[in-house]
N, C-alpha and C. Protein backbone atom coordinates (compact mmCIF):
# COMPACT_ATOMS: atom_id res chain seq x y z
N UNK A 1 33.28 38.28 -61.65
CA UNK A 1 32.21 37.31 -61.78
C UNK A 1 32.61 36.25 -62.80
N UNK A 2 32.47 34.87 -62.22
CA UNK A 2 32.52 34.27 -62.95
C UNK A 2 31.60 33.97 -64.47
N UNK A 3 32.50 33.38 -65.95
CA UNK A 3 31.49 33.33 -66.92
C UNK A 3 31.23 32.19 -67.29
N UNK A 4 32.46 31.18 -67.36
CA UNK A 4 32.92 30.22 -67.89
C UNK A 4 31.91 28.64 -66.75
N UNK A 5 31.35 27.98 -67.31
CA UNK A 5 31.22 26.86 -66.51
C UNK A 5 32.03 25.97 -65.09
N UNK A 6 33.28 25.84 -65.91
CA UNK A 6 34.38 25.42 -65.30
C UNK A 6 34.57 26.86 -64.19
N UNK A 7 34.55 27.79 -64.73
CA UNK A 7 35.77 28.51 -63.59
C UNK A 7 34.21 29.27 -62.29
N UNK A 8 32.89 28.63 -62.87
CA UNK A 8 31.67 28.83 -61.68
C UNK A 8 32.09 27.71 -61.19
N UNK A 9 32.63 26.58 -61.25
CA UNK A 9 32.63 24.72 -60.45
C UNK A 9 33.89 25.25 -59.36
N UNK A 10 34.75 26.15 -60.17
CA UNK A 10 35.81 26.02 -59.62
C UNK A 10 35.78 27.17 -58.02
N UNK A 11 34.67 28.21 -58.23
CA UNK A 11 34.60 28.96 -57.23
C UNK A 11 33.47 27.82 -56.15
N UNK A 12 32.55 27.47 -56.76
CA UNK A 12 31.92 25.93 -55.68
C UNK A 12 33.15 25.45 -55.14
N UNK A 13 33.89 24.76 -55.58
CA UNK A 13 34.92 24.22 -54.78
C UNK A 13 35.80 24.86 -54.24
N UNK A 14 36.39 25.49 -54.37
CA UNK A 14 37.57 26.50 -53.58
C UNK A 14 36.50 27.11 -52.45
N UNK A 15 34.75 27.59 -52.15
CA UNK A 15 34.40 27.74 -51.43
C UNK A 15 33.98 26.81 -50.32
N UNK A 16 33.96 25.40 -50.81
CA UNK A 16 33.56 24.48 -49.97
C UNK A 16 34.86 23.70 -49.34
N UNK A 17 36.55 23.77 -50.07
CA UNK A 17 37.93 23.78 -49.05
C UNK A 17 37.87 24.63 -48.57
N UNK A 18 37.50 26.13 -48.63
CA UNK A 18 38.12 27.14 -47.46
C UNK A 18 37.27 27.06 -46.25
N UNK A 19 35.98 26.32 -46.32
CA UNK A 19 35.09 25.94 -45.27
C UNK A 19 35.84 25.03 -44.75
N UNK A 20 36.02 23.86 -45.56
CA UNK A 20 36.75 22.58 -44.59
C UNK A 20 37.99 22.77 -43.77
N UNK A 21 39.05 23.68 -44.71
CA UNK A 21 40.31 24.48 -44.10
C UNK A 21 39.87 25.36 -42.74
N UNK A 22 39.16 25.93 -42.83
CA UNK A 22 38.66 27.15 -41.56
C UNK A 22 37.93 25.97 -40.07
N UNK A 23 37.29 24.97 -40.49
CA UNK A 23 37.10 23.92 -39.66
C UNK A 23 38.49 23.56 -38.89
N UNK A 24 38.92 22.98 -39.77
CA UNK A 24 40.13 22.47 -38.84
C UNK A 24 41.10 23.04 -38.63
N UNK A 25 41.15 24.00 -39.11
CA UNK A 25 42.36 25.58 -38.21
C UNK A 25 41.16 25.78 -36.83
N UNK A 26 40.13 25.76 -37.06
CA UNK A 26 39.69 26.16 -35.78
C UNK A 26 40.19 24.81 -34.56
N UNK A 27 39.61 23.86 -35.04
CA UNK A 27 39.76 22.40 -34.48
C UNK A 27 41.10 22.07 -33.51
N UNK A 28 42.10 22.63 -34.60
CA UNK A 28 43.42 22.69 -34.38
C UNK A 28 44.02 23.60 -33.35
N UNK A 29 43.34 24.96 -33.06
CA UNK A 29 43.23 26.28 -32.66
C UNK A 29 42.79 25.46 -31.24
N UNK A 30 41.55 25.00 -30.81
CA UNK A 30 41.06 24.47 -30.09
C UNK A 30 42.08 23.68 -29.00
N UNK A 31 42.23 22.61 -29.97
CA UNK A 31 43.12 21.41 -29.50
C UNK A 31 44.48 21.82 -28.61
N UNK A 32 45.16 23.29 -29.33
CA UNK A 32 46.33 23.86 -28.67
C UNK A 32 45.76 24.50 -27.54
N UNK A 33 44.96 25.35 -27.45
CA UNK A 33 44.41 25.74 -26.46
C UNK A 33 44.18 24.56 -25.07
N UNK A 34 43.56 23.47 -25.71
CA UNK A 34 43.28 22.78 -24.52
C UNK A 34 44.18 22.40 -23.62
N UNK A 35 45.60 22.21 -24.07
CA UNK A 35 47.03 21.64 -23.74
C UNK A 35 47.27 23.22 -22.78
N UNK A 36 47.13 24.24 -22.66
CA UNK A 36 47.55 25.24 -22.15
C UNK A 36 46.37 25.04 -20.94
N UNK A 37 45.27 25.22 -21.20
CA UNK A 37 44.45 24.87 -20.49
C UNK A 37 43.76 23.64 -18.82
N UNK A 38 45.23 23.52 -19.39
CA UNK A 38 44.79 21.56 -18.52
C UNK A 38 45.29 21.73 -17.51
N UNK A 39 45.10 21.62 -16.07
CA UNK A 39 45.19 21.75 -14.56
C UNK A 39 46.25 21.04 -14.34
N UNK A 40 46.75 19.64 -14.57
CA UNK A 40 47.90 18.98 -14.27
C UNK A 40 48.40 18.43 -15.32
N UNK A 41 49.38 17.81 -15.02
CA UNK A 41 50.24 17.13 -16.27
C UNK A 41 49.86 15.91 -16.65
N UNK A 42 48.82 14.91 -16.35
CA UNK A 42 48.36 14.02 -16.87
C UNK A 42 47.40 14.34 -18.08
N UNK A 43 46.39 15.82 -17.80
CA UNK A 43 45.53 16.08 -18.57
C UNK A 43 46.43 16.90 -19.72
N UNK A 44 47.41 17.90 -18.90
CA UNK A 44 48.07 18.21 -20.41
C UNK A 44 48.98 16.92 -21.76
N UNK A 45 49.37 16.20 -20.79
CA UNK A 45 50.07 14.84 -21.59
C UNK A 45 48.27 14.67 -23.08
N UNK A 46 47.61 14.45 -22.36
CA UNK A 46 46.57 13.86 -23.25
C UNK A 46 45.94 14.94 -24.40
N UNK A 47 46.11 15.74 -23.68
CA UNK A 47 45.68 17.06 -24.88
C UNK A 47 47.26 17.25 -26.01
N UNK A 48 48.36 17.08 -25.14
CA UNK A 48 49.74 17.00 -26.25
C UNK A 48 49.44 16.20 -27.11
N UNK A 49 48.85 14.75 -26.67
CA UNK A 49 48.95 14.12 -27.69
C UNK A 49 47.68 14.19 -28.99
N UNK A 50 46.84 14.37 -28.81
CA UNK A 50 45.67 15.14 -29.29
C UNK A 50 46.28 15.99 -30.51
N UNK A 51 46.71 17.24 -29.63
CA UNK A 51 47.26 18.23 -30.62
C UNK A 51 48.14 18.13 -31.52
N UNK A 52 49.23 17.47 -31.16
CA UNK A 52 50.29 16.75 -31.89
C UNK A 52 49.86 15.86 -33.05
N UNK A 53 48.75 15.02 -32.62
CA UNK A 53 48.62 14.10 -33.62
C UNK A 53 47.49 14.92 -34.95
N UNK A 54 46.87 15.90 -34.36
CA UNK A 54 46.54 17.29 -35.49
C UNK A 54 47.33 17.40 -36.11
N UNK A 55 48.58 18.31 -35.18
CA UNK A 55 49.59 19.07 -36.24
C UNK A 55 50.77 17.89 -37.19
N UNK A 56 50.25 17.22 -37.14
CA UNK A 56 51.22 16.35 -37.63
C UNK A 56 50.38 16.12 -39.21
N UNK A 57 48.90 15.68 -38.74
CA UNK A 57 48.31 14.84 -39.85
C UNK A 57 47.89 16.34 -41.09
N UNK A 58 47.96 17.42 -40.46
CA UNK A 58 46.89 18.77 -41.05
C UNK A 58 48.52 19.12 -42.07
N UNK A 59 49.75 19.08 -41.00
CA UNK A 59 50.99 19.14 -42.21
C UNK A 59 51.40 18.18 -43.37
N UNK A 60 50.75 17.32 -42.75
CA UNK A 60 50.71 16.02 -44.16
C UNK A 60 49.67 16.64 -45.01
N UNK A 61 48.72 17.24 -44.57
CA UNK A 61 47.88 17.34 -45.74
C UNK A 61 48.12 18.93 -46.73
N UNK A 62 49.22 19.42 -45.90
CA UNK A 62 49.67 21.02 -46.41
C UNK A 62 48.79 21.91 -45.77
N UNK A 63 47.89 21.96 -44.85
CA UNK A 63 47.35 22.80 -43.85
C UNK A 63 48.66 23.68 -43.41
N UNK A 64 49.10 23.18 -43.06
CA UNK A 64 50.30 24.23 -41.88
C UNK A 64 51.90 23.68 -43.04
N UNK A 65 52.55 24.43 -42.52
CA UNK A 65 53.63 24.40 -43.06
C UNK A 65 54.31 23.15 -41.90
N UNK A 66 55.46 22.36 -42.73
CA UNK A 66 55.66 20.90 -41.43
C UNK A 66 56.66 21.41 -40.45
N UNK A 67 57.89 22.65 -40.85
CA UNK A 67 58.39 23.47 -40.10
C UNK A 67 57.37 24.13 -38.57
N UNK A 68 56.57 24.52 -39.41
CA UNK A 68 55.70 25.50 -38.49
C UNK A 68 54.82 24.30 -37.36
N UNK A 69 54.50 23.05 -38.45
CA UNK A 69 53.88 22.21 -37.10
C UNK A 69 54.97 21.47 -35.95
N UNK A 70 56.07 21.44 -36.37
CA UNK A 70 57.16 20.84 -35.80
C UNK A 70 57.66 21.83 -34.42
N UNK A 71 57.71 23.26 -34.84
CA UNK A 71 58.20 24.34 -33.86
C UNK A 71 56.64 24.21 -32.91
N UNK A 72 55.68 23.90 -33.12
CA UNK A 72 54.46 24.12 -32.37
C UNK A 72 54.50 22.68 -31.53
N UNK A 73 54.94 21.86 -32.03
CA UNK A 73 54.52 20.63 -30.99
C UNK A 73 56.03 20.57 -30.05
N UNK A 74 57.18 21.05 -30.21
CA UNK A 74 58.15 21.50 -29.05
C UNK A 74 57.78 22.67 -28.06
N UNK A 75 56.88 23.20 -29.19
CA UNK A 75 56.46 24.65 -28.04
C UNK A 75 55.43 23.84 -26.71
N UNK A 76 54.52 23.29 -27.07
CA UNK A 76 53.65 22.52 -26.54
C UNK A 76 54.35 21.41 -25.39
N UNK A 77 55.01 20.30 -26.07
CA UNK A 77 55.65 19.54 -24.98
C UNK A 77 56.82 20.44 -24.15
N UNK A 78 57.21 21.48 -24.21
CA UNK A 78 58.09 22.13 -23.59
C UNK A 78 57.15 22.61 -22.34
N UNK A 79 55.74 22.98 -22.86
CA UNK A 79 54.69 23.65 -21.45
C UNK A 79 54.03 22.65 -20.99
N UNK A 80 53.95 21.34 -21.40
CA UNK A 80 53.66 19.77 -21.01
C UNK A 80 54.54 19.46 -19.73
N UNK A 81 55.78 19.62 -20.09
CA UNK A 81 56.90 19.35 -19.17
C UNK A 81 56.67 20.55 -18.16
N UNK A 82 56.41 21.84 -18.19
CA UNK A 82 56.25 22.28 -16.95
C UNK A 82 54.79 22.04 -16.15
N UNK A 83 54.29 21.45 -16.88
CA UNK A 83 52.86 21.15 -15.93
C UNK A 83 52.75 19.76 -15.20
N UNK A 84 54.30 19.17 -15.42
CA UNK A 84 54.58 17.92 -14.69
C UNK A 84 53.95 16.80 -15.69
N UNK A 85 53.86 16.89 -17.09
CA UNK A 85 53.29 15.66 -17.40
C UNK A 85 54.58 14.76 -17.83
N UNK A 86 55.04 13.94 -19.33
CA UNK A 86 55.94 13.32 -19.65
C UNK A 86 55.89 13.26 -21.22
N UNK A 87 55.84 14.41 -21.98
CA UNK A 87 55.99 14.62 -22.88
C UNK A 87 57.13 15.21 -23.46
């Protein structure tokens, strides 16, 4: 339990990033899904780019590791390309 002023502000905040963090891991979670999801390759092209432009901006912000978003958006345009889109 917190005693100190500061270190009660500091559990407020670290509870109100792990809300914003858990948002957009879901968001993100979502977004990949939809790209697997998509009937032809025009709709997966548009969800790649979607997702991509997530994993790109969430590793700028230190969400994901930029390794880990980099191996995810080849994983993605690699199943883009078999659904006939041009990614």
């Amino acid at each position: 339990m917190a005693n100190s002023k500061s270190a009660k502000k500091r559990i407020r905040q670290n509870r109100r990033r792990q809300e914003r963090n858990r948002n957009q891991r879901s968001r993100l979670k979502t977004a990949i899904k939809d790209v697997g999801a998509a009937e032809d390759g025009e709709a997966a092209e548009q969800a790649f780019r979607r997702a991509s432009s997530l994993l790109d901006r969430f590793s700028r912000r230190g969400l994901l590791h930029r390794n880990k978003a980099a191996r995810k958006k080849a994983q993605l345009a690699k199943l883009v390309q078999e659904k006939g889109g041009d990614a």
